[in-house]
C-alpha atoms as a PDB file:
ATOM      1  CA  UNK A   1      -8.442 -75.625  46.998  1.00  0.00           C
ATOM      2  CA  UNK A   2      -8.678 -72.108  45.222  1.00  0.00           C
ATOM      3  CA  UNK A   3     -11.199 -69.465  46.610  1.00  0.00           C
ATOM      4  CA  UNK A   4     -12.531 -66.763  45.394  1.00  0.00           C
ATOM      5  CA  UNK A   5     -15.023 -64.514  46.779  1.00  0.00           C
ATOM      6  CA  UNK A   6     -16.227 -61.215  45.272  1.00  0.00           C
ATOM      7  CA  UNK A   7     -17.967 -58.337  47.125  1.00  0.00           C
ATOM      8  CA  UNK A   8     -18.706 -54.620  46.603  1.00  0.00           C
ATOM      9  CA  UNK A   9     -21.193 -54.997  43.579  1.00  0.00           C
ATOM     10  CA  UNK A  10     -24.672 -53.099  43.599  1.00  0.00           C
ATOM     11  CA  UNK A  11     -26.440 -50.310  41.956  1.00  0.00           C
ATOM     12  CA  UNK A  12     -25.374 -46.798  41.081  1.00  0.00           C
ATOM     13  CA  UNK A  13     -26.348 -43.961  39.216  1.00  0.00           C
ATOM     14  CA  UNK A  14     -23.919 -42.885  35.986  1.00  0.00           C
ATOM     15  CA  UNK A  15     -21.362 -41.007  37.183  1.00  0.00           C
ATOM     16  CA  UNK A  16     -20.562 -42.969  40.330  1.00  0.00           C
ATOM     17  CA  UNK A  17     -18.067 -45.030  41.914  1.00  0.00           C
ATOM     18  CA  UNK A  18     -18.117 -48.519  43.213  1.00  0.00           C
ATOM     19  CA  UNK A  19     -15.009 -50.323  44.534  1.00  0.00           C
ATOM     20  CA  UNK A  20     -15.084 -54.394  43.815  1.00  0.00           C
ATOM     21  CA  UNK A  21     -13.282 -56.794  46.597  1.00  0.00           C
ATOM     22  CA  UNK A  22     -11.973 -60.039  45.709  1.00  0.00           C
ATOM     23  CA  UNK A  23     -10.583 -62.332  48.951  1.00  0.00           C
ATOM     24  CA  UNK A  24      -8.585 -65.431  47.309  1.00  0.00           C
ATOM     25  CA  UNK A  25      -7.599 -68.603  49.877  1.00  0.00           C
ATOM     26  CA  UNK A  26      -6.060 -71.862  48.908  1.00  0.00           C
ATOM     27  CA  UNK A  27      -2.855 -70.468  47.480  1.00  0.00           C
ATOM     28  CA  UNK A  28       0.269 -68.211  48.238  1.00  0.00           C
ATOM     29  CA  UNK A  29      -1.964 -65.165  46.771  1.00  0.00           C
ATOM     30  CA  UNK A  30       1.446 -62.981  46.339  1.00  0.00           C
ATOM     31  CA  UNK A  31       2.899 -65.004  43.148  1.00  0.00           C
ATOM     32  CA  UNK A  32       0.192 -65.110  41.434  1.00  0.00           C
ATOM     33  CA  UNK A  33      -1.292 -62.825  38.833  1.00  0.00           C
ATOM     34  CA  UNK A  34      -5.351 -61.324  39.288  1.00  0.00           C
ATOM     35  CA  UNK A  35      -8.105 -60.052  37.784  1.00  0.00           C
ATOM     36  CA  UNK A  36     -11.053 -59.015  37.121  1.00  0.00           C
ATOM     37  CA  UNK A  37     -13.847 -59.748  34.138  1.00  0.00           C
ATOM     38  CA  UNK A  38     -17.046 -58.976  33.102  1.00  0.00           C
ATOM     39  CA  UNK A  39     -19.750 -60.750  31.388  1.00  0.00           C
ATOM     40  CA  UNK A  40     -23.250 -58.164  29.997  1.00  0.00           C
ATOM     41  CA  UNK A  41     -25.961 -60.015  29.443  1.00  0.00           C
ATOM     42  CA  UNK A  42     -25.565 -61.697  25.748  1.00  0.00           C
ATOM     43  CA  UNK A  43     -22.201 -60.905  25.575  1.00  0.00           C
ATOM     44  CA  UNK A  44     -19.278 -62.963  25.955  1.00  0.00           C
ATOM     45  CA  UNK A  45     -17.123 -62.781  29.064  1.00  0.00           C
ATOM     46  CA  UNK A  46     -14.468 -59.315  28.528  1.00  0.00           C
ATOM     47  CA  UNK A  47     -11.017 -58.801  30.167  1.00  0.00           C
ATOM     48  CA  UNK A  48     -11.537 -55.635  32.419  1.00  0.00           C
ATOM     49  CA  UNK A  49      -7.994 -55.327  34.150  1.00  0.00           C
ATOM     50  CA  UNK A  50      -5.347 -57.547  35.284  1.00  0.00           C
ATOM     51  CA  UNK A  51      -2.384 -57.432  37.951  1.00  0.00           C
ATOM     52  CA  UNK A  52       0.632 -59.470  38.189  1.00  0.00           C
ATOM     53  CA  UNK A  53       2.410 -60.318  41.194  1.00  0.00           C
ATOM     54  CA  UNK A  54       4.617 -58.227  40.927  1.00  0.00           C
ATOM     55  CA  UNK A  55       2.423 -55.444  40.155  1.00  0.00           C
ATOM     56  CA  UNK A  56       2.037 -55.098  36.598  1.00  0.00           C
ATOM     57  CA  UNK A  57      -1.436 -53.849  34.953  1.00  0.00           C
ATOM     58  CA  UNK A  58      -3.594 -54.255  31.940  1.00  0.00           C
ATOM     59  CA  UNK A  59      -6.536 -52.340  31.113  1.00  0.00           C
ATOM     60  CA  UNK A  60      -9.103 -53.000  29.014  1.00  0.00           C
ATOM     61  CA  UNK A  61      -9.701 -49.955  26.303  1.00  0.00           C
ATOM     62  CA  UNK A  62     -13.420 -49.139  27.878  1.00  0.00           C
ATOM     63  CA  UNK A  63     -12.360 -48.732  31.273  1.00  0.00           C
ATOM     64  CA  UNK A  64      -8.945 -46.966  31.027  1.00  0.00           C
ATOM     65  CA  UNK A  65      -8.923 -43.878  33.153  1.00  0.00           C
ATOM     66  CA  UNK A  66     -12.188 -44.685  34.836  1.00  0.00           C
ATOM     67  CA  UNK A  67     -11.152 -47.967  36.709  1.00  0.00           C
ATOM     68  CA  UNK A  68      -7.852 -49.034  38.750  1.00  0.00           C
ATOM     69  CA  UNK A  69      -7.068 -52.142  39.861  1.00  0.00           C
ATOM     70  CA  UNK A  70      -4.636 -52.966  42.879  1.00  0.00           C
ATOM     71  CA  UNK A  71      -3.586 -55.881  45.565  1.00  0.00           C
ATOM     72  CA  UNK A  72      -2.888 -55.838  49.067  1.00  0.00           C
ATOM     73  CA  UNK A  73      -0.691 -59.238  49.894  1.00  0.00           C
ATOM     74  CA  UNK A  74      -0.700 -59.336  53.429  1.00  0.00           C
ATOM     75  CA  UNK A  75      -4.822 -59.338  52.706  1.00  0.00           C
ATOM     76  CA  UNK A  76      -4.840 -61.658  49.643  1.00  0.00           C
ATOM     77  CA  UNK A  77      -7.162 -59.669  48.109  1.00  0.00           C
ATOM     78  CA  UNK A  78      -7.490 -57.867  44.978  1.00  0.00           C
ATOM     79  CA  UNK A  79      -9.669 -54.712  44.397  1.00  0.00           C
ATOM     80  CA  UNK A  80     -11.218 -52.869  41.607  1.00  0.00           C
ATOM     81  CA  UNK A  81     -11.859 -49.370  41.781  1.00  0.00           C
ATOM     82  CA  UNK A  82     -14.809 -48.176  39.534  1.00  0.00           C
ATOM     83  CA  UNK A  83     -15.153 -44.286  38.718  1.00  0.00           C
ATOM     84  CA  UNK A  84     -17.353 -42.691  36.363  1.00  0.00           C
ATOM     85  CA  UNK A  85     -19.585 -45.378  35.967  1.00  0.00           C
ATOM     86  CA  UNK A  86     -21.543 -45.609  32.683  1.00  0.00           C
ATOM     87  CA  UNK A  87     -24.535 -47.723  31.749  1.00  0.00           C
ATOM     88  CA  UNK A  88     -22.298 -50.009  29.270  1.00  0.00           C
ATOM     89  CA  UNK A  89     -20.432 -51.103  32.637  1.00  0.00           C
ATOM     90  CA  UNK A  90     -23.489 -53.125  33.219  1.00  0.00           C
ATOM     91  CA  UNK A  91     -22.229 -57.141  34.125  1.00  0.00           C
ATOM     92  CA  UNK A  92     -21.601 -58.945  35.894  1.00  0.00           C
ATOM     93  CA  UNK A  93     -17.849 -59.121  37.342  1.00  0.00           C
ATOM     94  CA  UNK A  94     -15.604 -62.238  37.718  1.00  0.00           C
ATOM     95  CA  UNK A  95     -12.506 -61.919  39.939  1.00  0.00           C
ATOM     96  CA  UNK A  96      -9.828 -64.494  38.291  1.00  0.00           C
ATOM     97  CA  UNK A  97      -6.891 -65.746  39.221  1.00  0.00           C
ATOM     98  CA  UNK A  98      -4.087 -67.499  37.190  1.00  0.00           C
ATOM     99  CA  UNK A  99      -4.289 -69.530  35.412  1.00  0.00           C
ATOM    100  CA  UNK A 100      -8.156 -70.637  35.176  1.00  0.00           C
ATOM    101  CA  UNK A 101     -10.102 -69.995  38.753  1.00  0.00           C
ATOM    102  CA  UNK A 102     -12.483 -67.815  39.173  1.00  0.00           C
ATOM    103  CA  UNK A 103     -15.404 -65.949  41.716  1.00  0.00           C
ATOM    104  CA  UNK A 104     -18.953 -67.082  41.813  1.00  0.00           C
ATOM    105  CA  UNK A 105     -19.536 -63.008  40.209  1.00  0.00           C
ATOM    106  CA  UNK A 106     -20.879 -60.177  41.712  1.00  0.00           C
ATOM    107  CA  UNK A 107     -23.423 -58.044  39.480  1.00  0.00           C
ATOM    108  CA  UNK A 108     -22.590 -54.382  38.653  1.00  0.00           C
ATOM    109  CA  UNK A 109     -25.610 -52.533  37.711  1.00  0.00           C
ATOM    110  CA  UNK A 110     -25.584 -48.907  36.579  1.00  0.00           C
ATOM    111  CA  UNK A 111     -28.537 -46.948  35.840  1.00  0.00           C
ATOM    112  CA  UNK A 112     -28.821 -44.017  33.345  1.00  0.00           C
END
């Protein structure tokens, strides 16, 4: 059975960094592709970034620049990197992982 398990959220202050943790069990973690989501209160649920297993990204258009997102195999664990933190980043974030499992969320809150 697929695991997820998110860490790293909290509060910080615009301008600031957090860095996002996502352990994954219940699979061989190296073939398959990551991510990470987020869902803002009345808003539908956004692609942030994406990593394939071979190391491949996508970035979604708000966060390019400002977030990176990278895997460590012999951890099975995928990590996002948050800089420059703005208000709008706001969610909470969903780590994924192909094709449709995902974290229980850990909430990102960024105050102004």
């Amino acid at each position: 059975q697929v695991q997820l398990v998110e860490s790293g959220g909290g509060l910080v202050q615009a301008g600031g960094s957090l860095r996002l943790s996502c352990a994954a069990s219940g699979s061989i973690f190296s073939i398959n592709a990551m991510g990470w989501y987020r869902q803002a209160p009345g808003k539908m649920r956004e692609l942030v970034a994406t990593i394939s297993s071979g190391g491949s990204t996508i970035y979604a258009d708000s966060v390019k620049g400002r977030f990176t997102i990278s895997r460590d195999n012999t951890k099975n664990t995928v990590y996002l990197q948050m800089n420059s933190l703005k208000p709008e980043d706001t969610a909470v974030y969903y780590c994924w992982r192909e094709y449709d499992y995902w974290g229980q969320g850990t909430q990102v809150t960024v105050s102004s």
